[in-house]
Protein backbone atom coordinates (compact mmCIF):
# COMPACT_ATOMS: atom_id res chain seq x y z
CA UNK A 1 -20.29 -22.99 -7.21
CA UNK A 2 -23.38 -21.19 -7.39
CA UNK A 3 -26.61 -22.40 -7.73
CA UNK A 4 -29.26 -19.69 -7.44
CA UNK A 5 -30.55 -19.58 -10.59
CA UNK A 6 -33.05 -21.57 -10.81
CA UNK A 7 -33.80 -21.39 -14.98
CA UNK A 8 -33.10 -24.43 -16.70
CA UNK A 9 -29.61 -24.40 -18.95
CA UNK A 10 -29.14 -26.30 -22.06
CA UNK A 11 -26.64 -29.13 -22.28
CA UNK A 12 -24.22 -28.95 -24.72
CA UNK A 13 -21.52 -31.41 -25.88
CA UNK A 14 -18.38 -30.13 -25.94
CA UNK A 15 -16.31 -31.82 -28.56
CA UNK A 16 -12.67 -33.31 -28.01
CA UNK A 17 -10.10 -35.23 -28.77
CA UNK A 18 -11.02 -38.47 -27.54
CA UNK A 19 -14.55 -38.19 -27.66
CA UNK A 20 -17.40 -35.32 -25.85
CA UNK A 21 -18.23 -34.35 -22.51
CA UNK A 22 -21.40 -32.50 -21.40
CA UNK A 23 -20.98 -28.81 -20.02
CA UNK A 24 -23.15 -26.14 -19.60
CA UNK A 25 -22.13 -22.58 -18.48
CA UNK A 26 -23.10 -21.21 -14.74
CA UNK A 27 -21.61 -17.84 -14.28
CA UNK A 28 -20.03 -17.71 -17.64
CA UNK A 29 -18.20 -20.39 -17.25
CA UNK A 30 -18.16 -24.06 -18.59
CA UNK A 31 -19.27 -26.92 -16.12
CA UNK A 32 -19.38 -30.86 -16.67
CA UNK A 33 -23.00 -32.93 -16.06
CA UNK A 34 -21.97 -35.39 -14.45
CA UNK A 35 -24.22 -38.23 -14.31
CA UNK A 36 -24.18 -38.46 -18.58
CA UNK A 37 -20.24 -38.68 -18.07
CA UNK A 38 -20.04 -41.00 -14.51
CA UNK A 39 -22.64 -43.29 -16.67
CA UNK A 40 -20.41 -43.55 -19.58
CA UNK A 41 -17.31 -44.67 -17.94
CA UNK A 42 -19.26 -47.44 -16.79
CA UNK A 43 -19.40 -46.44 -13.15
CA UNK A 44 -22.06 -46.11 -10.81
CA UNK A 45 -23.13 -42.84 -10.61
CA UNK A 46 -23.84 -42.12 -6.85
CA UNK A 47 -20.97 -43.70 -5.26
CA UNK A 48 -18.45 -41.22 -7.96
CA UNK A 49 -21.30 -38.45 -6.62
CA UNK A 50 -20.47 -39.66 -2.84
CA UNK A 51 -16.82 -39.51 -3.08
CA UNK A 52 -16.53 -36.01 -4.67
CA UNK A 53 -18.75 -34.70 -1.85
CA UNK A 54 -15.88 -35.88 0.51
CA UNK A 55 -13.05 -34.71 -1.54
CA UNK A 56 -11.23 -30.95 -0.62
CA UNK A 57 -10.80 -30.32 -3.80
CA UNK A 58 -14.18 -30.88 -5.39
CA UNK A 59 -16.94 -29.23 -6.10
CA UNK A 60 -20.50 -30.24 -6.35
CA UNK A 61 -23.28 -28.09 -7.88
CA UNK A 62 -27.19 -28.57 -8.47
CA UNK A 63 -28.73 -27.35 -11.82
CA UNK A 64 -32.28 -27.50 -13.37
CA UNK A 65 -31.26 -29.33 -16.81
CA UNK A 66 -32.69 -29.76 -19.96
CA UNK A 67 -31.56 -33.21 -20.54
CA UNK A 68 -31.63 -34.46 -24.12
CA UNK A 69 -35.01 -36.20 -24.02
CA UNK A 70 -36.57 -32.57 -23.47
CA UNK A 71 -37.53 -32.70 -19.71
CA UNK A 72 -36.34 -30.11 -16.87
CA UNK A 73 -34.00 -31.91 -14.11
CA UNK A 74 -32.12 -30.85 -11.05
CA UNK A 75 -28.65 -32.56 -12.07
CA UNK A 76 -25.15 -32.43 -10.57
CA UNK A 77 -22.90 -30.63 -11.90
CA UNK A 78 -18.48 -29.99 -11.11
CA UNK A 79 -16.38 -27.64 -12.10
CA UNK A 80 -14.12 -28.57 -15.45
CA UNK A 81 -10.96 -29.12 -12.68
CA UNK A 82 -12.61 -31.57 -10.26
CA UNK A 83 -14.10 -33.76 -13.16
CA UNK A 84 -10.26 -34.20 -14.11
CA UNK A 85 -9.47 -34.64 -10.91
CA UNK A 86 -11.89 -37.27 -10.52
CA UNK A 87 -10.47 -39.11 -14.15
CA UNK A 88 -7.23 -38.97 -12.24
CA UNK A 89 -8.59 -40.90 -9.72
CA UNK A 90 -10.30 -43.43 -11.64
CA UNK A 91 -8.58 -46.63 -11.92
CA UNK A 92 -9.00 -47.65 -15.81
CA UNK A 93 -8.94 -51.27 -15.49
CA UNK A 94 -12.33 -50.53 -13.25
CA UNK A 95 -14.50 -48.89 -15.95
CA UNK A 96 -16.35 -50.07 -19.47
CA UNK A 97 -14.31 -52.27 -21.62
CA UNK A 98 -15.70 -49.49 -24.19
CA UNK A 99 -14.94 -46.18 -22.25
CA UNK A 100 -11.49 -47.38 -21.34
CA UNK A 101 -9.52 -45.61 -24.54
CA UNK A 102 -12.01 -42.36 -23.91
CA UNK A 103 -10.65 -42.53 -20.09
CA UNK A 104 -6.99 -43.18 -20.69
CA UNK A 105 -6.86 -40.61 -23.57
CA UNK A 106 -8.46 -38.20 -20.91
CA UNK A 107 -5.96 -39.04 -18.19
CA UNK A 108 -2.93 -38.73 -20.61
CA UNK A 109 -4.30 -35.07 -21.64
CA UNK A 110 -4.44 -34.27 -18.73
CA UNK A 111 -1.25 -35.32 -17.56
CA UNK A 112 0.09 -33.41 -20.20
CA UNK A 113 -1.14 -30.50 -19.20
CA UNK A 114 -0.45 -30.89 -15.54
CA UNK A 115 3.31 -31.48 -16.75
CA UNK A 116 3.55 -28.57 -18.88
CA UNK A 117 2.02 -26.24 -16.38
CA UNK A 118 4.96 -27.17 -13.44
CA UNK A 119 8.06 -27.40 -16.02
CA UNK A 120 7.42 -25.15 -18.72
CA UNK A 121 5.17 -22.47 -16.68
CA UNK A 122 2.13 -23.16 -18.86
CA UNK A 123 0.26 -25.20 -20.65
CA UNK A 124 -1.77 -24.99 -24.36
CA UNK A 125 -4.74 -26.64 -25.90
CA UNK A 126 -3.58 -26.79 -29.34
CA UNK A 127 -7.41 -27.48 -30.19
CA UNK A 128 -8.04 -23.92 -28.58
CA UNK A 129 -5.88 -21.63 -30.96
CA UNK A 130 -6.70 -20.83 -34.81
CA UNK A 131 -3.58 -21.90 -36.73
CA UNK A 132 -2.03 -19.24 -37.32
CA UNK A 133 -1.34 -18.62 -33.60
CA UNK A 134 0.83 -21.88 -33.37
CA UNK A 135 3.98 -20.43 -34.98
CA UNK A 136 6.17 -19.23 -32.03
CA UNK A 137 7.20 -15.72 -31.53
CA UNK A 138 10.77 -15.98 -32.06
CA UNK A 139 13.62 -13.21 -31.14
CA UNK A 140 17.01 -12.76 -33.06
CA UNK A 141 20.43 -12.31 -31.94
CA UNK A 142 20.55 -8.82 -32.44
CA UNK A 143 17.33 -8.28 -30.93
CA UNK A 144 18.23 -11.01 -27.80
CA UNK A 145 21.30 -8.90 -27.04
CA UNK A 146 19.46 -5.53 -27.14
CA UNK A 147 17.39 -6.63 -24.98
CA UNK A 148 20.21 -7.86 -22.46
CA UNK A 149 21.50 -5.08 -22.61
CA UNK A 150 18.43 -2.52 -21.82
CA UNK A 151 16.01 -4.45 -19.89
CA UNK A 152 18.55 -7.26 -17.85
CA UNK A 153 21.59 -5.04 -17.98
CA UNK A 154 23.83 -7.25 -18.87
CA UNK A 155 26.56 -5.58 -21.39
CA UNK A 156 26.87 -8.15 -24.18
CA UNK A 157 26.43 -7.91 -27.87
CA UNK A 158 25.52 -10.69 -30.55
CA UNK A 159 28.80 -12.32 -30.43
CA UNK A 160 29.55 -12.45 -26.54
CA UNK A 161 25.77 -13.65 -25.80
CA UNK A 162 26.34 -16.24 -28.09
CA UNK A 163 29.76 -17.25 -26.72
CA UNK A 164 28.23 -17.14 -22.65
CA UNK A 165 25.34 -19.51 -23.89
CA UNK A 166 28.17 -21.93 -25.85
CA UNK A 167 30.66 -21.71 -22.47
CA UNK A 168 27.29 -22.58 -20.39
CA UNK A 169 26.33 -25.68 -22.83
CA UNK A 170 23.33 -24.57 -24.66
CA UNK A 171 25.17 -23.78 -27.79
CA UNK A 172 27.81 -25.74 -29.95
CA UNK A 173 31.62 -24.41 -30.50
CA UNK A 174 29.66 -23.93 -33.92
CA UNK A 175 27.07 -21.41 -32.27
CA UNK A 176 24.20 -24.05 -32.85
CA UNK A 177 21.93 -25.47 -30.40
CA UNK A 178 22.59 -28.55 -28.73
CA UNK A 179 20.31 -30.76 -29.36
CA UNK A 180 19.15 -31.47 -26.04
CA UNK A 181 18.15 -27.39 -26.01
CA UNK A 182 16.90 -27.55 -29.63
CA UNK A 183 13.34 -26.51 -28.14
CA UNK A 184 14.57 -23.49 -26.62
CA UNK A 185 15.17 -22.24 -30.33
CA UNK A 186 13.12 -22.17 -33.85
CA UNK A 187 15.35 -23.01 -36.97
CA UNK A 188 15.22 -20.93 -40.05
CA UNK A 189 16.66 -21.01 -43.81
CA UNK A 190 19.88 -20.33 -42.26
CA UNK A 191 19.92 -19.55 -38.70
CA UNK A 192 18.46 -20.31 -35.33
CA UNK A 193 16.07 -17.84 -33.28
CA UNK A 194 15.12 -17.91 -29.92
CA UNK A 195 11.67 -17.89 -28.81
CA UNK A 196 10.52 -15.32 -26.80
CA UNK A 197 8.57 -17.29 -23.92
CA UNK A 198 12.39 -18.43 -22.83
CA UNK A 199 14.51 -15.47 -23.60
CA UNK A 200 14.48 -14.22 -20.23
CA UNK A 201 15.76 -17.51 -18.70
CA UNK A 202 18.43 -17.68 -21.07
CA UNK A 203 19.81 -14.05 -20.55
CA UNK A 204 19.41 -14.59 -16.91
CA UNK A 205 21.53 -17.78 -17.54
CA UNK A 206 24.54 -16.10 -19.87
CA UNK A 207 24.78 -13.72 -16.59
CA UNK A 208 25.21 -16.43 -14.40
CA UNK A 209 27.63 -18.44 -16.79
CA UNK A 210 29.63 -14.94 -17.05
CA UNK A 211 29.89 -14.35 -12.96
CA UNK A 212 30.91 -18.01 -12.65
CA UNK A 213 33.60 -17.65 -15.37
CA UNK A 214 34.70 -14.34 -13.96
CA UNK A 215 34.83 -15.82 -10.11
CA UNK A 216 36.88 -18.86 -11.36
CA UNK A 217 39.58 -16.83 -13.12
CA UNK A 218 39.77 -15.21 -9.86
CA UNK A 219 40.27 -18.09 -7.93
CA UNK A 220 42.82 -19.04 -10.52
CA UNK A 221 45.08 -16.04 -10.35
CA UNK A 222 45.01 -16.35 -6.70
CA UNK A 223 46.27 -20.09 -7.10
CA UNK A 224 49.15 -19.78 -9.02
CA UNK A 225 52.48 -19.63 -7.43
CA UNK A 226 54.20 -16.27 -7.07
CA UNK A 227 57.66 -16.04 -9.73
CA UNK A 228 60.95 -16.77 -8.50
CA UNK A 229 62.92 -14.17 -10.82
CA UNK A 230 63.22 -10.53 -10.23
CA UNK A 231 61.76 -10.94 -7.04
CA UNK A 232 65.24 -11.08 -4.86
CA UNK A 233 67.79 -8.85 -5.39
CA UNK A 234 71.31 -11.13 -5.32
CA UNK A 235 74.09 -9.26 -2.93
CA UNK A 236 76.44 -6.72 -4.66
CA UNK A 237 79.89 -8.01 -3.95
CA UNK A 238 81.60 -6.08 -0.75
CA UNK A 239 84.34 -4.59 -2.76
CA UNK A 240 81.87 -2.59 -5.19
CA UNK A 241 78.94 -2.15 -2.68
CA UNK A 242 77.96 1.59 -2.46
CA UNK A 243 77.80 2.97 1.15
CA UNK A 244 74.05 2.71 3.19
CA UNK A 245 72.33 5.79 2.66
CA UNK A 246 72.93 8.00 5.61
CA UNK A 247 76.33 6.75 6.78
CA UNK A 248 79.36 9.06 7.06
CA UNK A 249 81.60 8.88 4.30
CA UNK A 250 85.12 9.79 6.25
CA UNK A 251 88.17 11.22 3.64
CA UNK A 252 91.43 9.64 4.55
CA UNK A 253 93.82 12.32 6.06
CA UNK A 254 96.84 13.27 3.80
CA UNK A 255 100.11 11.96 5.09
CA UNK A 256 102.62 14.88 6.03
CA UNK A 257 105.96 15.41 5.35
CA UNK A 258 106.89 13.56 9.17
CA UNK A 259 104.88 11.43 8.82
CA UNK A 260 106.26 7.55 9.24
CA UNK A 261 105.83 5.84 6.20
């Protein structure tokens, strides 16, 4: 973190959900105070201070502060990830009987986010966006298969996507999301969209769900016994056989006239 400028910044509270912390910005971008917020949880401030100079993870900053009584100090201050790292270290049952909701409402957040990040590939503040922007960008049918088709290659139309994805589980016999993938989808008057974020993992799926379907019929065909009928040829009877091909057919010679009977 750097620490060369040496002109006081302003603390300002930044407002959440289960109560404020105090940042400031150093290089454009937001940093905690962390004395004001150590002190609140109830904890002593240099031994928190000690152990985040020992952690890899950490950071540790000085900055001349203009605290709220007025007066320039040099104060510590951490990046916004290792002062939730550090929550996630704290052991709630150790802090303030009144800090304890703040820090378990921080820790949960923050868990949250953590979990969205590794199994959904990101994660939102929902405080952060205007309201508008929380409607999901959905995709239709149509549009899904189009898309298959041009950008994954995969040569489907509205109908056959939909049938892969109900063969793979996702969808119902009735074309309707299970609910276990309800999320994957955004429900209208009378139909179901898909969002966009997931479209790609869902194409990518209907391809697999067609190769395995295409390599089991395979392995089917190749299973079943071979039929017994019209596959042998029964023996013509000696009398009415025809001769081989290529034999000699000898005439019989013609009896003569002195010939013994």
């Amino acid at each position: 973190m750097s620490t060369a400028s040496n002109s006081p910044a302003e603390v300002v509270k930044l407002d959440l959900s289960a109560g404020s912390i105090h940042t400031t910005l150093v290089d454009s971008k937001p940093v905690i105070v962390l004395r004001p917020e150590v002190e609140q949880l109830g904890l002593d401030y240099s031994t928190q201070l000690k152990k985040l100079r020992e952690r890899s993870w950490a950071t540790v900053g000085q900055r001349p502060m203009v605290a709220e009584d007025g007066k320039t100090r040099d104060m510590a201050v951490v990046p916004v990830r290792t002062f939730l790292m550090l929550l996630a270290t704290i052991n709630e049952h150790r802090v303030a009987e009144h800090a304890r909701r703040i820090l378990i409402a921080f820790q949960n957040e923050t868990a949250d986010a953590i979990e969205a990040y590794w199994t959904r590939g990101e994660a939102t503040n929902p405080r952060s966006a205007p309201a508008e922007a929380q409607y999901p960008t959905t995709v239709s049918w149509e549009q899904a298969a189009a898309i298959a088709r041009i950008q994954f290659g995969l040569d489907v139309d509205t109908s056959g996507l939909r049938d892969l994805l109900s063969k793979g589980g996702i969808l119902t016999k009735e074309l309707r999301p299970h609910r276990k993938w309800e999320h994957l989808f955004w429900p209208l008057a009378n139909r179901w969209e898909i969002h966009a974020s997931v479209l790609p993992q869902l194409i990518r799926f209907a391809a697999k769900v067609r190769r395995e379907l295409a390599a089991a019929e395979q392995d089917l065909q190749m299973s079943l016994p071979l039929p017994m009928s019209g596959l042998f040829i029964e023996d013509t009877p000696v009398r009415n056989r025809p001769p081989a091909l290529g034999a000699s057919v000898l005439p019989m010679p013609r009896r003569g006239q002195g010939d013994p009977a």
